[in-house]
PDB file of N, CA and C in Angstrom:
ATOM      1  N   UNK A   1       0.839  -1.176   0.000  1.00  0.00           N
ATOM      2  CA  UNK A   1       0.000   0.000   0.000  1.00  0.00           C
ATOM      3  C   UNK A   1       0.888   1.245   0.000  1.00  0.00           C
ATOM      4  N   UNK A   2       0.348   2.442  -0.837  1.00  0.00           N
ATOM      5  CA  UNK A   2       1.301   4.014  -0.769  1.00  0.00           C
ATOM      6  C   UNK A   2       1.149   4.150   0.600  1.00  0.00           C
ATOM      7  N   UNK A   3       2.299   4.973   0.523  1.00  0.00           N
ATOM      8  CA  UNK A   3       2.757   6.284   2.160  1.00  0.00           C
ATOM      9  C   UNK A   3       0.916   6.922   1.899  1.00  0.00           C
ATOM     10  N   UNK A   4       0.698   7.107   0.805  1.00  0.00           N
ATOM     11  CA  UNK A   4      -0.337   8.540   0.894  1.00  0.00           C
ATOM     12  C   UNK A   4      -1.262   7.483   1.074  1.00  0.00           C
ATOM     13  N   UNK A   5      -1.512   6.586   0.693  1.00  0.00           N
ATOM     14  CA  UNK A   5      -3.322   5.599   1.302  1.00  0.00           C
ATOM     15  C   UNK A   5      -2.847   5.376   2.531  1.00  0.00           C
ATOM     16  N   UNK A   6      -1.861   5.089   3.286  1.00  0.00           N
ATOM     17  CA  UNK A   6      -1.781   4.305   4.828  1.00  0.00           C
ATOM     18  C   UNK A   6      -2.200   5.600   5.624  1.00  0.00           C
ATOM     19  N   UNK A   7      -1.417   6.880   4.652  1.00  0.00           N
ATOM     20  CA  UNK A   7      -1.419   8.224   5.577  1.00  0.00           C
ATOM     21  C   UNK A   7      -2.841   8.624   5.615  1.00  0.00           C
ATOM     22  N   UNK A   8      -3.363   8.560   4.717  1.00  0.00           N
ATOM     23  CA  UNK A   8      -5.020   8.761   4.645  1.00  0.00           C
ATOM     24  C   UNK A   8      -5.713   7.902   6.073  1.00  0.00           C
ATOM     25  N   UNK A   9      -5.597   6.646   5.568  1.00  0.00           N
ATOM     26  CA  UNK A   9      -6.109   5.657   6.362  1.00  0.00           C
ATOM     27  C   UNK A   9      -6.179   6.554   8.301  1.00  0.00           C
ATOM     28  N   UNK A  10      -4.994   6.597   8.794  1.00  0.00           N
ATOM     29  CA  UNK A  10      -4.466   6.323   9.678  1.00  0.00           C
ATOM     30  C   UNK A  10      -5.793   8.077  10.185  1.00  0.00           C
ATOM     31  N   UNK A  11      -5.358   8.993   9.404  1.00  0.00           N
ATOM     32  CA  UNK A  11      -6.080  10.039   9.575  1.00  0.00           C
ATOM     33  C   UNK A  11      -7.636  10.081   9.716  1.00  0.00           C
ATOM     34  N   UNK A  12      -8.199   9.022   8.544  1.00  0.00           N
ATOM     35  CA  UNK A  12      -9.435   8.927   8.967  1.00  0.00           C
ATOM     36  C   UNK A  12      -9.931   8.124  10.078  1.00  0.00           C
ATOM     37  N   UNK A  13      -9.085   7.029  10.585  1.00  0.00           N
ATOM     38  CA  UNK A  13      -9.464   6.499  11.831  1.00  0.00           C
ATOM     39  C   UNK A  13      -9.199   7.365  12.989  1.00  0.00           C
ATOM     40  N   UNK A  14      -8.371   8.633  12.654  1.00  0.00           N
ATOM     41  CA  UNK A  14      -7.613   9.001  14.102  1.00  0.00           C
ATOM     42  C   UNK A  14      -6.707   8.324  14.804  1.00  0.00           C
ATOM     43  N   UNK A  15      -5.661   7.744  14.136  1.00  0.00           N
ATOM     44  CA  UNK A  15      -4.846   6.769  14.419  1.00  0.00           C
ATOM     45  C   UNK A  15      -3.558   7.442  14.472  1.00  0.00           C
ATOM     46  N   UNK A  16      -2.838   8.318  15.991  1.00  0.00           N
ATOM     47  CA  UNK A  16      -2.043   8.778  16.024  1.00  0.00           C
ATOM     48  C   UNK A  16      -0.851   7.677  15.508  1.00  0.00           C
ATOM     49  N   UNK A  17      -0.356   6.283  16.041  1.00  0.00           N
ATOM     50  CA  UNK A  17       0.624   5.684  16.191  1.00  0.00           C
ATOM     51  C   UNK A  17       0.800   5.484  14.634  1.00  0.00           C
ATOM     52  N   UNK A  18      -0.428   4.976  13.806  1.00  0.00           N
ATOM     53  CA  UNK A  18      -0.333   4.788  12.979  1.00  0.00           C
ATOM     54  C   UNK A  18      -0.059   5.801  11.594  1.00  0.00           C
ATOM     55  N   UNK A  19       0.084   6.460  12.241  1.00  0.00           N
ATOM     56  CA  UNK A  19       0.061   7.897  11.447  1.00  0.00           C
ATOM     57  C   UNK A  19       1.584   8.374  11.790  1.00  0.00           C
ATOM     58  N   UNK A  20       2.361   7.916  12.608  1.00  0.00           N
ATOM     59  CA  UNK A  20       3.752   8.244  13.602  1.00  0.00           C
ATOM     60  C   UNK A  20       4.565   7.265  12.836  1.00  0.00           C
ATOM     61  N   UNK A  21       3.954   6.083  12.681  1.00  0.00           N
ATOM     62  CA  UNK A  21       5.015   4.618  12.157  1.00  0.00           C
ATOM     63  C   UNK A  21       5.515   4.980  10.643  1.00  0.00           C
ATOM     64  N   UNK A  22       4.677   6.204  10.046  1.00  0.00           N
ATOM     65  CA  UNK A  22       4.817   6.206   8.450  1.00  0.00           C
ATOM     66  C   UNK A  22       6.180   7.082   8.305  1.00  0.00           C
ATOM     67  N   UNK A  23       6.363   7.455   9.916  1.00  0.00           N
ATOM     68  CA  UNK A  23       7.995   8.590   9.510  1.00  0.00           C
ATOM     69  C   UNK A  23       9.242   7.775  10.233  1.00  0.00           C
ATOM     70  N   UNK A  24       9.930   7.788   9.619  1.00  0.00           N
ATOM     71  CA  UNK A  24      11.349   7.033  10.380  1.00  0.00           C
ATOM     72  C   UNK A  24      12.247   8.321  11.576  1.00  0.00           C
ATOM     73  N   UNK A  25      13.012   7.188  11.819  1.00  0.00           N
ATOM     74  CA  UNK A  25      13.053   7.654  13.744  1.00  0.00           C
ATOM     75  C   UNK A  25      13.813   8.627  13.491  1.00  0.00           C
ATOM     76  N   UNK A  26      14.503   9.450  12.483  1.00  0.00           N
ATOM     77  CA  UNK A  26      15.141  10.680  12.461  1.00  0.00           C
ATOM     78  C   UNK A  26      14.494  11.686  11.236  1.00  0.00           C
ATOM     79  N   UNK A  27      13.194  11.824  10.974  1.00  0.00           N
ATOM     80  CA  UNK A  27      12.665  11.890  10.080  1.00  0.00           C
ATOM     81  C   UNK A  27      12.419  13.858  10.564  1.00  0.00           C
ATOM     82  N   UNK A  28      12.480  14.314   9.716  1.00  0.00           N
ATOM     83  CA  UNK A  28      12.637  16.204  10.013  1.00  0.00           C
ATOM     84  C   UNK A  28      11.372  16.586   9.553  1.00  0.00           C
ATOM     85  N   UNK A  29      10.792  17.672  10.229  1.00  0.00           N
ATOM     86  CA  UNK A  29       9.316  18.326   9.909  1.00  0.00           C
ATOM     87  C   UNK A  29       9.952  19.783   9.657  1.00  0.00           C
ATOM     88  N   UNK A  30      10.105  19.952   8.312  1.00  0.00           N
ATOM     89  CA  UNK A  30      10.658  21.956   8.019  1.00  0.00           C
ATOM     90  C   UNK A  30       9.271  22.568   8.112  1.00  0.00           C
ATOM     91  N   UNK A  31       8.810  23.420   8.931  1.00  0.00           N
ATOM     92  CA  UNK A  31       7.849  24.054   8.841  1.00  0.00           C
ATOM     93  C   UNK A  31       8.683  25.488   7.900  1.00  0.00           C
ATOM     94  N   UNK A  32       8.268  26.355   6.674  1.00  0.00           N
ATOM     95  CA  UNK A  32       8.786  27.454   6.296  1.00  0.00           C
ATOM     96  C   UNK A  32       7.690  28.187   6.628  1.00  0.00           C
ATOM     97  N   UNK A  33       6.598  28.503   7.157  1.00  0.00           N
ATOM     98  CA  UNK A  33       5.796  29.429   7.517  1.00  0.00           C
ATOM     99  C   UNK A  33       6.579  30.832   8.812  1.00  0.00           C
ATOM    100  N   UNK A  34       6.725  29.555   9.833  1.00  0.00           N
ATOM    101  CA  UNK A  34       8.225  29.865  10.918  1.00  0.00           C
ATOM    102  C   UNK A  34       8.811  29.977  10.989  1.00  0.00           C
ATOM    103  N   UNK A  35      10.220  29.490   9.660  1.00  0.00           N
ATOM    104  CA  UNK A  35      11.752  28.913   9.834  1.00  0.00           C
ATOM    105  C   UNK A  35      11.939  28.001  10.498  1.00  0.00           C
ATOM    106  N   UNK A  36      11.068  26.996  10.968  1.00  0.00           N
ATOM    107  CA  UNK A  36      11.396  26.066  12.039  1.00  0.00           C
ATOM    108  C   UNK A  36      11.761  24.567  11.403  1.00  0.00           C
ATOM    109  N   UNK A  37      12.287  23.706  12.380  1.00  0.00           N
ATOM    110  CA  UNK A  37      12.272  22.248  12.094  1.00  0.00           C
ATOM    111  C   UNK A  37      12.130  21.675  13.404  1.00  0.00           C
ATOM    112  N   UNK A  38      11.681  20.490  12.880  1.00  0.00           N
ATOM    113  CA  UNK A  38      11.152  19.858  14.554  1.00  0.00           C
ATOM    114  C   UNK A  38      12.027  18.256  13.877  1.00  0.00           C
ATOM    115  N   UNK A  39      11.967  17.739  15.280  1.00  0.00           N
ATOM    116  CA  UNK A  39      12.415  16.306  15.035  1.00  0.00           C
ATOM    117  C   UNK A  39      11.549  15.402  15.218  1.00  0.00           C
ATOM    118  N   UNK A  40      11.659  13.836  15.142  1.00  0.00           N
ATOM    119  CA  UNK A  40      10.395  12.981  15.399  1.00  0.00           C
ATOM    120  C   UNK A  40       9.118  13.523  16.374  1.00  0.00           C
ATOM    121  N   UNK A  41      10.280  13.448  17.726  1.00  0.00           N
ATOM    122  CA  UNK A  41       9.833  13.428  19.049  1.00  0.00           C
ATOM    123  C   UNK A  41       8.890  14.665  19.317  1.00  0.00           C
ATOM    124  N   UNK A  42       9.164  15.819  18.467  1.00  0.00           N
ATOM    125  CA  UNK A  42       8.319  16.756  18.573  1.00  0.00           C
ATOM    126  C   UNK A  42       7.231  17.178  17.853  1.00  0.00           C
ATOM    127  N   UNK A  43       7.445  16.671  16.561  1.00  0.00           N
ATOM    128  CA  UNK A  43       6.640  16.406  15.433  1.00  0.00           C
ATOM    129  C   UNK A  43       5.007  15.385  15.832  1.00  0.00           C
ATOM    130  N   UNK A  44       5.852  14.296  16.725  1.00  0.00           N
ATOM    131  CA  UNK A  44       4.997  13.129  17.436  1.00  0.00           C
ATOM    132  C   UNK A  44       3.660  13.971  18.206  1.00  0.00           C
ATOM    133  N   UNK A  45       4.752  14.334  18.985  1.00  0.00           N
ATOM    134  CA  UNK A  45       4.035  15.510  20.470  1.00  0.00           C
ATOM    135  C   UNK A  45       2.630  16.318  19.601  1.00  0.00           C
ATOM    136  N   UNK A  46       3.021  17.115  18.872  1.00  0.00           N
ATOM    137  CA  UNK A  46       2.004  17.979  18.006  1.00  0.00           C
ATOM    138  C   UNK A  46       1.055  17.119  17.007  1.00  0.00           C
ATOM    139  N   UNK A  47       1.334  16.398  16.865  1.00  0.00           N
ATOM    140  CA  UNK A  47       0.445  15.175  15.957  1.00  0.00           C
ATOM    141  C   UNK A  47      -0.782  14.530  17.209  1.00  0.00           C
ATOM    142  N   UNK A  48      -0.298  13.777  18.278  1.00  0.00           N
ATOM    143  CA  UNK A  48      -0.720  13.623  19.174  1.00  0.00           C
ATOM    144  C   UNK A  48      -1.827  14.605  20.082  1.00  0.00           C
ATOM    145  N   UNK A  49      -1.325  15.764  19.582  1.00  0.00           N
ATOM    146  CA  UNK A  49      -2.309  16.933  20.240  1.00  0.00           C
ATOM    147  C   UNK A  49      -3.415  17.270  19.006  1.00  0.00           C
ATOM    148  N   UNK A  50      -3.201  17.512  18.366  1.00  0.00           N
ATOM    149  CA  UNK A  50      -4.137  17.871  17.013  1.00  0.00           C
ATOM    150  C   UNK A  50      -5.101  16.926  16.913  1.00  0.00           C
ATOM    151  N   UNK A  51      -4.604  15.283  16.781  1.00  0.00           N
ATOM    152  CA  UNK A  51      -4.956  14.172  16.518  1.00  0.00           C
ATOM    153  C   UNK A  51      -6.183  14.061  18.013  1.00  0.00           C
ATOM    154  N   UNK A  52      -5.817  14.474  19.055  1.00  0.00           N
ATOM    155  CA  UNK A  52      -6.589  14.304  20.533  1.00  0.00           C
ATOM    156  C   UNK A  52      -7.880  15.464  20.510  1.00  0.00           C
ATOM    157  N   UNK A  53      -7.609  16.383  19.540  1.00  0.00           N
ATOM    158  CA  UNK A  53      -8.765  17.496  19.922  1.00  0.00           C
ATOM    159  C   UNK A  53      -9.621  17.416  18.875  1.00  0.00           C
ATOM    160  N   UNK A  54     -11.045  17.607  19.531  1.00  0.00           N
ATOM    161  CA  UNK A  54     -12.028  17.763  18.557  1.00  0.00           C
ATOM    162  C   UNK A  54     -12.063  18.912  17.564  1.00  0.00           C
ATOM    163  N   UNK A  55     -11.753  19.956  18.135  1.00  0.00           N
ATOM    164  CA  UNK A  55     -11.526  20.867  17.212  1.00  0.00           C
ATOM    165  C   UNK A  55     -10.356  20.571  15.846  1.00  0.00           C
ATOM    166  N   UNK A  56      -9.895  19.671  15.782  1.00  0.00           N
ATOM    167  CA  UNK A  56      -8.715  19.501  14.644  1.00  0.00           C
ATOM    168  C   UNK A  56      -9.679  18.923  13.061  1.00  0.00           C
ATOM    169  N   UNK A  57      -9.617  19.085  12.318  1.00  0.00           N
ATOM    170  CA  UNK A  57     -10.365  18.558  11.155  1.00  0.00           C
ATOM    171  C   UNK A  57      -9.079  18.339   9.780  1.00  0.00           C
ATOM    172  N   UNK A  58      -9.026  17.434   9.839  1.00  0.00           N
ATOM    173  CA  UNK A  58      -7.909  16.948   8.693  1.00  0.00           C
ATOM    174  C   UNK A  58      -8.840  16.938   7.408  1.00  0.00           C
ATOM    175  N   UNK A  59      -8.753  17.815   6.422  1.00  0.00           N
ATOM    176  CA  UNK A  59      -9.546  17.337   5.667  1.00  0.00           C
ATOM    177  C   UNK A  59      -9.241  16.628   4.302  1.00  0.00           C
ATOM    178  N   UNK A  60      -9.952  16.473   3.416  1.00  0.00           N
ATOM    179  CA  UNK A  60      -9.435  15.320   1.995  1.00  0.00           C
ATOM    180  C   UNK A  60      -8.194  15.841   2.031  1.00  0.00           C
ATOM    181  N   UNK A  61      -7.758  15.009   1.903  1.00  0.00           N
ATOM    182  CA  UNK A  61      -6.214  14.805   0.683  1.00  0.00           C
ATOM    183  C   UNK A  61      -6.627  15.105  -0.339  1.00  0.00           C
ATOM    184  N   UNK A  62      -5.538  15.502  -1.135  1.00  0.00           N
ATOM    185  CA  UNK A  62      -5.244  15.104  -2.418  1.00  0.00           C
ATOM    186  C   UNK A  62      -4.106  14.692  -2.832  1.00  0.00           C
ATOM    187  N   UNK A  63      -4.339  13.753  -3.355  1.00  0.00           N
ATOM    188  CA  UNK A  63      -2.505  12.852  -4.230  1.00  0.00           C
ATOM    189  C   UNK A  63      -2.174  14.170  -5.156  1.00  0.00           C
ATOM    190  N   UNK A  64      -0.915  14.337  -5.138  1.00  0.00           N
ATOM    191  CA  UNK A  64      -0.321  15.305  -6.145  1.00  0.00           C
ATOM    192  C   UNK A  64       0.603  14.391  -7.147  1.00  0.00           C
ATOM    193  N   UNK A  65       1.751  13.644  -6.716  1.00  0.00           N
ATOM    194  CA  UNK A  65       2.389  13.003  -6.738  1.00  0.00           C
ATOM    195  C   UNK A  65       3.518  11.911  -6.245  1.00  0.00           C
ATOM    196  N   UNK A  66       3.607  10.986  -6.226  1.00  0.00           N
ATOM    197  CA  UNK A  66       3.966   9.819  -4.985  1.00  0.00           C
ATOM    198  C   UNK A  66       4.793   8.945  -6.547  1.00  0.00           C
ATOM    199  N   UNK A  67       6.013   8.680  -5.875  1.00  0.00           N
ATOM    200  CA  UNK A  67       6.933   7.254  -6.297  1.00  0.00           C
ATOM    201  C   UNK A  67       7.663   6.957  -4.835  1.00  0.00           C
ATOM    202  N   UNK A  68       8.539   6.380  -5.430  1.00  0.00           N
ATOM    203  CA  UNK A  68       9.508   5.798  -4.332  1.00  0.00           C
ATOM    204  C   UNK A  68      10.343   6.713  -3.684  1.00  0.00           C
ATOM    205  N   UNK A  69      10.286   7.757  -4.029  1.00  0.00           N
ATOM    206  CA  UNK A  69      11.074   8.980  -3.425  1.00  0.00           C
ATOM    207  C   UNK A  69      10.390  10.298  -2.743  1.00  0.00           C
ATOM    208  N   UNK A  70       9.546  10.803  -3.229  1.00  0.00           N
ATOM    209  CA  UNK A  70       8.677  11.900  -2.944  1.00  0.00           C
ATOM    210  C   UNK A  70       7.008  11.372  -3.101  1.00  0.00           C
ATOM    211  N   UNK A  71       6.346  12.355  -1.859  1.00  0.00           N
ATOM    212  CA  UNK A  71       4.678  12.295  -2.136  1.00  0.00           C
ATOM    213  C   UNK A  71       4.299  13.992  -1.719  1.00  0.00           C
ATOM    214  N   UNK A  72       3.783  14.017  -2.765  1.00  0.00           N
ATOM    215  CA  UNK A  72       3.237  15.729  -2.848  1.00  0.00           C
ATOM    216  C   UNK A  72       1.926  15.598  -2.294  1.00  0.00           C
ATOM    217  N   UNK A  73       1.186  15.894  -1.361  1.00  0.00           N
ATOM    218  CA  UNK A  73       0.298  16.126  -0.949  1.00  0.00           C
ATOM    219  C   UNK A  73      -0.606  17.362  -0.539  1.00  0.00           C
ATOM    220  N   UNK A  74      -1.712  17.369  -1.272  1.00  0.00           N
ATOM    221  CA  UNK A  74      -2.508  19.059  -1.055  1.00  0.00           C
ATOM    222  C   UNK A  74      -3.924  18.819   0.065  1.00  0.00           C
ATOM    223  N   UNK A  75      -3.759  19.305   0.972  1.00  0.00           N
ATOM    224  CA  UNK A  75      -5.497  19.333   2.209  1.00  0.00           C
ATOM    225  C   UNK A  75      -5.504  21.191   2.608  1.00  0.00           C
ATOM    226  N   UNK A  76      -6.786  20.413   3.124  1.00  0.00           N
ATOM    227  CA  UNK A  76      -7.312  22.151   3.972  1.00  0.00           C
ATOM    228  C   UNK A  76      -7.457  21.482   5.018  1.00  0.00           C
ATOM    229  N   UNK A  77      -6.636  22.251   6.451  1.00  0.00           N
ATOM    230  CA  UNK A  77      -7.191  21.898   7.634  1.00  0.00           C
ATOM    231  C   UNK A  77      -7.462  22.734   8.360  1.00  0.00           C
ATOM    232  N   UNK A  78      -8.573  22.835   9.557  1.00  0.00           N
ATOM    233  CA  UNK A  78      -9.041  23.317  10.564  1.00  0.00           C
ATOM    234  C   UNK A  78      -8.641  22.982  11.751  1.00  0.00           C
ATOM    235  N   UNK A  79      -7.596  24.115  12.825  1.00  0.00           N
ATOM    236  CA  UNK A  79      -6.714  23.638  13.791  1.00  0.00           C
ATOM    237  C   UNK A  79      -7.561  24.400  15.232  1.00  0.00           C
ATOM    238  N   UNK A  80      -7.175  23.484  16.034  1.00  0.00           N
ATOM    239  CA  UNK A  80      -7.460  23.678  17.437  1.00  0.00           C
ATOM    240  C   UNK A  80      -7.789  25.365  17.677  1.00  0.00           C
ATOM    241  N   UNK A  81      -6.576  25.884  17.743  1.00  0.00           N
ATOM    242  CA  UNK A  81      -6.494  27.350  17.622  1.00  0.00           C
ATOM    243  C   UNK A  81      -7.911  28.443  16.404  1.00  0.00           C
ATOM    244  N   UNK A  82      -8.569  27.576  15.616  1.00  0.00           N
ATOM    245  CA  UNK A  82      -9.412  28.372  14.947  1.00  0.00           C
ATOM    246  C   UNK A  82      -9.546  28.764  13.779  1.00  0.00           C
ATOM    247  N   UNK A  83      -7.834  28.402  13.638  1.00  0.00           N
ATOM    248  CA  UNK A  83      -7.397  28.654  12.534  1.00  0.00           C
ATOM    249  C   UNK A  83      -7.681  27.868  11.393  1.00  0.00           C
ATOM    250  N   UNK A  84      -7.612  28.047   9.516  1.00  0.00           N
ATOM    251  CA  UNK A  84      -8.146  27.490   8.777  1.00  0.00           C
ATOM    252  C   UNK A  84      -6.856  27.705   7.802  1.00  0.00           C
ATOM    253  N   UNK A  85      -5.888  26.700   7.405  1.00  0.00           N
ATOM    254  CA  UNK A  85      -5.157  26.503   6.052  1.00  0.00           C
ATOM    255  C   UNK A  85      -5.350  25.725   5.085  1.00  0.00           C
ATOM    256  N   UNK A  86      -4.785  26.106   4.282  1.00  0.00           N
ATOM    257  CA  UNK A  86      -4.439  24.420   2.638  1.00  0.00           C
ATOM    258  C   UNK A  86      -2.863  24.894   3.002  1.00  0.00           C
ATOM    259  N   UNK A  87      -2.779  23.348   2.641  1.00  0.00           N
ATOM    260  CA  UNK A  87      -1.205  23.238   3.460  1.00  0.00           C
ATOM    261  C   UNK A  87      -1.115  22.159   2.195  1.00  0.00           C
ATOM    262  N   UNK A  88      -0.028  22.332   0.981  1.00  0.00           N
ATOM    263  CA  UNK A  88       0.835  21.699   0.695  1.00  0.00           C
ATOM    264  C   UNK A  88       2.090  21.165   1.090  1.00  0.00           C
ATOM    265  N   UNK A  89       2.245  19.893   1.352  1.00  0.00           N
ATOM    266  CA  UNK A  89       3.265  19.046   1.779  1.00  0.00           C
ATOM    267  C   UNK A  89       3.958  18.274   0.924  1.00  0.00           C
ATOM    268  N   UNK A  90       5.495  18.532   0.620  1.00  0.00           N
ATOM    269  CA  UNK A  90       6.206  17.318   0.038  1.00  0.00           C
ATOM    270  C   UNK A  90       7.113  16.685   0.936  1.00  0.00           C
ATOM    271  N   UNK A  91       6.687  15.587   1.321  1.00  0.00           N
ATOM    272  CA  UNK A  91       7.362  14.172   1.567  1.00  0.00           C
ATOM    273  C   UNK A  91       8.554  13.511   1.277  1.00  0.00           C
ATOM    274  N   UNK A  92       9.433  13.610   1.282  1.00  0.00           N
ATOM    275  CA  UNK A  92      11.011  12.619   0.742  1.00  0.00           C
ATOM    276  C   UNK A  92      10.766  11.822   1.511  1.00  0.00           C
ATOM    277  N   UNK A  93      10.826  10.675   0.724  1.00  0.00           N
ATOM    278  CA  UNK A  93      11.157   9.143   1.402  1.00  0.00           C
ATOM    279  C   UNK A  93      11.799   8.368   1.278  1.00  0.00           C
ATOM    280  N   UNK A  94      12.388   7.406   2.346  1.00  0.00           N
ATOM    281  CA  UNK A  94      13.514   6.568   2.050  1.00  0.00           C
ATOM    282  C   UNK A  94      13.423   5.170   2.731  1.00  0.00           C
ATOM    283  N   UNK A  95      13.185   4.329   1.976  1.00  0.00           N
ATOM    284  CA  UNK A  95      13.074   2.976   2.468  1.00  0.00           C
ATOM    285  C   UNK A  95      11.405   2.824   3.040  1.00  0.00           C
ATOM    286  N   UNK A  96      10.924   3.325   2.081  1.00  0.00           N
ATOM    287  CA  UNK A  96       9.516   3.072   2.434  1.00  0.00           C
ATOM    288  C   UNK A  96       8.934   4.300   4.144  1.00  0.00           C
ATOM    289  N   UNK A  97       9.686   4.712   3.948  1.00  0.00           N
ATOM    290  CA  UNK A  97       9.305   5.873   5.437  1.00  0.00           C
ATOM    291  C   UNK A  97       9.382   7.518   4.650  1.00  0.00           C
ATOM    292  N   UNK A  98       8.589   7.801   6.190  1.00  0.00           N
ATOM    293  CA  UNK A  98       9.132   9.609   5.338  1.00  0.00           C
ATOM    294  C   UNK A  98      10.084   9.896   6.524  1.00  0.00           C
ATOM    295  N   UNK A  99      11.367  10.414   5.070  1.00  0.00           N
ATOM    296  CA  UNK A  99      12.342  10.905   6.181  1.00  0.00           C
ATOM    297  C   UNK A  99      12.849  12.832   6.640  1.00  0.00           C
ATOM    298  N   UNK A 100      11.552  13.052   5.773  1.00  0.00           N
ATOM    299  CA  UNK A 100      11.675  14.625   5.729  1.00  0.00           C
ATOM    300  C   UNK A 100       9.874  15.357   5.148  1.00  0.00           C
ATOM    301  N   UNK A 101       9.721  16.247   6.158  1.00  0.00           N
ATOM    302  CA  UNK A 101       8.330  17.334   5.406  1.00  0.00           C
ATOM    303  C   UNK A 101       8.758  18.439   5.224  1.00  0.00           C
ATOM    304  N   UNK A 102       8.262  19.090   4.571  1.00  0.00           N
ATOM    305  CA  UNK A 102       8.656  20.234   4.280  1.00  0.00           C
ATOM    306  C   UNK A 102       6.822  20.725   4.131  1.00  0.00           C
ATOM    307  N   UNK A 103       6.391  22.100   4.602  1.00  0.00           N
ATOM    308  CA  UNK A 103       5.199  22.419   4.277  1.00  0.00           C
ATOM    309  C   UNK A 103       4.938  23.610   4.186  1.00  0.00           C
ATOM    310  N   UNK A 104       3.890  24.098   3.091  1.00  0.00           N
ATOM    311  CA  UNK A 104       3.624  25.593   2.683  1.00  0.00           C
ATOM    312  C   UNK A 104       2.386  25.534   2.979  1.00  0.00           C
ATOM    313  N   UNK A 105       1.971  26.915   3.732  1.00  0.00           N
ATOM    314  CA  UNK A 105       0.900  26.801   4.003  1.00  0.00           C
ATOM    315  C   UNK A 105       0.140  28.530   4.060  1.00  0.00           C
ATOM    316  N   UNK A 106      -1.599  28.236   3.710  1.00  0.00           N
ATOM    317  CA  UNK A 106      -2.119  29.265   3.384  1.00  0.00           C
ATOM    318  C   UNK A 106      -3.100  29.693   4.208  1.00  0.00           C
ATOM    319  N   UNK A 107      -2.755  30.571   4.854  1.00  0.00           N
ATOM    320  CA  UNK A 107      -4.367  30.852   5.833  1.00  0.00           C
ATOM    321  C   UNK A 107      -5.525  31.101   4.920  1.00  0.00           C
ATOM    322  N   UNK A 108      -7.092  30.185   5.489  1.00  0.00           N
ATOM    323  CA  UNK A 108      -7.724  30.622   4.867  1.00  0.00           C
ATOM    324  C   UNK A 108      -8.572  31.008   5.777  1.00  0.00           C
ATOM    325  N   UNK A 109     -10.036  31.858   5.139  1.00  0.00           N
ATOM    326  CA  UNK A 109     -11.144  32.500   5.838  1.00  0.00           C
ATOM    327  C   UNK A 109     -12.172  31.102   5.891  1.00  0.00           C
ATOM    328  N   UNK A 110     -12.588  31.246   7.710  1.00  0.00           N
ATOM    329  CA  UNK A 110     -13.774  30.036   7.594  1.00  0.00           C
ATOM    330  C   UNK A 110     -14.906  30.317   7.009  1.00  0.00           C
TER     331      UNK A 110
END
C-alpha cells in the first residue's frame, strides 16, 4: 500500500501511532511558515495533540504526486487554535518511510 493511502487511512481512523510509524526515527518536519524544524519526538508531540482534539479537522487529501522517493500532498485543515489553512506538503522518502516534510501553508477565511 502508498505512504499517501496508509497516511489517509491512519487520519481517517484518528490513528495517532499509525500515522507516527509512516515517519522514520530521524525523520525532520521543516515548517517554512516559521523557519522552524522539529524532530520525530516533537513532530509526534504535536500530531498527538491535534490528533486528541475535537476541534482539529484533517480534511481530503489530495494525491499530487507519490513514487519511491517523494509524495506531494494538497489538504485544507481546521486547527485547534481556529485557525483554517491548505497546506501543501512534500514528503522525501527513504526505504519506504518519510524521512523529511517540508510544508507551505495558506491561511484561509472560515
Amino acid at each position: 500500500m502508498a505512504i499517501f493511502d496508509k497516511m489517509n487511512r491512519a487520519l481517517a481512523d484518528n490513528d495517532a501511532d499509525a500515522y507516527l510509524d509512516l515517519y522514520a526515527d530521524n525523520a525532520v518536519f521543516v515548517r517554512h511558515q516559521s523557519g522552524t524544524t522539529m524532530d520525530k519526538s516533537q513532530f509526534s508531540e504535536l500530531i498527538r495533540k491535534m490528533m486528541a482534539s475535537d476541534k482539529t479537522a484533517m480534511g481530503a487529501r489530495r494525491k499530487i504526486y507519490e513514487n519511491n522517493d517523494i509524495l506531494v500532498v494538497h489538504g485544507i485543515n481546521d486547527y485547534p487554535d481556529g485557525t483554517r489553512e491548505a497546506v501543501l506538503m512534500a514528503l522525501s522518502l527513504e526505504g519506504g518511510k518519510i524521512s523529511r516534510v517540508e510544508t507551505g501553508a495558506t491561511p484561509l477565511q472560515k
